[in-house]
Protein backbone atom coordinates (compact mmCIF):
# COMPACT_ATOMS: atom_id res chain seq x y z
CA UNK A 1 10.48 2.67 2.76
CA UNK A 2 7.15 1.99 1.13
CA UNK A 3 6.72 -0.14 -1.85
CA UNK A 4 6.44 2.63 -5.25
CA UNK A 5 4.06 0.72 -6.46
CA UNK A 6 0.96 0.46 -4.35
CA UNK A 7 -1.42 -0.76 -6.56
CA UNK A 8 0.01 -4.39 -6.49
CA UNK A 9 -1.06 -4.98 -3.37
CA UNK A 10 -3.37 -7.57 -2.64
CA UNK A 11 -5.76 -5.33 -0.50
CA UNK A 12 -9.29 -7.83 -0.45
CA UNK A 13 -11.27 -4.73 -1.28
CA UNK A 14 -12.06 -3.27 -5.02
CA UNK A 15 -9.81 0.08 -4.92
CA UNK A 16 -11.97 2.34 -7.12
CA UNK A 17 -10.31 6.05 -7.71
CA UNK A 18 -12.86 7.36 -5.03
CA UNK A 19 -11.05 5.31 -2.31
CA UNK A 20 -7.34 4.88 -3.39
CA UNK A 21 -6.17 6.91 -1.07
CA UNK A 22 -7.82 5.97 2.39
CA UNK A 23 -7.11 2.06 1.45
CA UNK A 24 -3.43 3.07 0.56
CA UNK A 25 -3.36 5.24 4.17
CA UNK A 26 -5.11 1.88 5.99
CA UNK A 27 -2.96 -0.75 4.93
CA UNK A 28 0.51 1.73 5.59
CA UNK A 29 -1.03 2.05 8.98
CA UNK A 30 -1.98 -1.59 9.47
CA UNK A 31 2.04 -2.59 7.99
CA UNK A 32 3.14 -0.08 10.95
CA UNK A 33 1.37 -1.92 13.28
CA UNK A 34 2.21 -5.05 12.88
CA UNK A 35 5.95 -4.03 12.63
CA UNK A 36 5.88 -2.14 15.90
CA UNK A 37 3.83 -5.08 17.56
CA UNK A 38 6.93 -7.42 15.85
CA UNK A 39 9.30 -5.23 17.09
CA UNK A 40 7.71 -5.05 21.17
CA UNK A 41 7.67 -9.20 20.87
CA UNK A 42 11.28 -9.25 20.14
CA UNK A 43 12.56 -6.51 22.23
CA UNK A 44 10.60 -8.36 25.11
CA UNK A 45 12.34 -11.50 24.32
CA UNK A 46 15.82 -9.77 24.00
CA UNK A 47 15.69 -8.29 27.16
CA UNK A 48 14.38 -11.49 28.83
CA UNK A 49 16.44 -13.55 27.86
CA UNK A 50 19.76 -11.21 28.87
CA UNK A 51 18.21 -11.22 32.35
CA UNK A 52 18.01 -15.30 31.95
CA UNK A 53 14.43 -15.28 33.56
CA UNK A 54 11.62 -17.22 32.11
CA UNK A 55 9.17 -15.86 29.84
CA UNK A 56 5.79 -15.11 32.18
CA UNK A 57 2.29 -17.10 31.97
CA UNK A 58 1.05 -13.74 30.29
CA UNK A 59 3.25 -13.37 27.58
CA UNK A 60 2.08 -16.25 24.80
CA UNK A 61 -1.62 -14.68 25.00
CA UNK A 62 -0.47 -10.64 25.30
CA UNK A 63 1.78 -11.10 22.17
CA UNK A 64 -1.65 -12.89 20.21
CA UNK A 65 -3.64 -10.56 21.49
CA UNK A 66 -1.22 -8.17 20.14
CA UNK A 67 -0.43 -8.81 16.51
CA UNK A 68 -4.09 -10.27 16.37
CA UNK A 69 -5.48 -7.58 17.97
CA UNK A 70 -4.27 -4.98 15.11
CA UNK A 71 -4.55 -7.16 12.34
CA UNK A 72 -8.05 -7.10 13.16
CA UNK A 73 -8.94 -3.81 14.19
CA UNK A 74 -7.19 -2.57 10.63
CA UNK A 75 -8.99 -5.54 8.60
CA UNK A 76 -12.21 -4.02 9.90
CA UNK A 77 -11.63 -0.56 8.81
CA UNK A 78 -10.23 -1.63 5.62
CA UNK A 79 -13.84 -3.24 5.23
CA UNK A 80 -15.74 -0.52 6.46
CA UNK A 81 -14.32 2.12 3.62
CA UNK A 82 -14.72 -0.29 1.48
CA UNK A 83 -18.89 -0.28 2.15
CA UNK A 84 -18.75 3.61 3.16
């Protein structure tokens, strides 16, 4: 459920009438993104630690790379509507 009140967000751009509604779109996008990416993390670790393996070499940078990843690719279009 999104928040009914938009406007209170803390969006780091100047939301002018003109672009309301593609900054409102970007940041629901870049909130389902991060939840998804929080979600694949902890299903990973779930079902790793029920098989009582160790987590692989890969998995510290993968799960950066993922959260950072999409926090960054959504930052940048936030930025670029903002100048377009």
């Amino acid at each position: 459920m999104w928040p009914k009140y938009p406007e209170s967000w803390n969006t780091g751009v100047k939301v002018t009438p003109a672009n309301r509604e593609k900054i409102y779109c970007t940041l629901r996008y870049f909130i389902k993104t991060l939840k998804l990416s929080t979600t694949l993390i902890f299903a990973f670790l779930v079902i790793t630690s029920l098989q009582c393996s160790p987590l692989p070499g890969w998995f510290t940078p993968a799960s950066l790379i993922l959260v950072f990843g999409g926090m960054a690719f959504w930052l940048i279009r936030l930025f670029l509507i903002r100048k377009g």
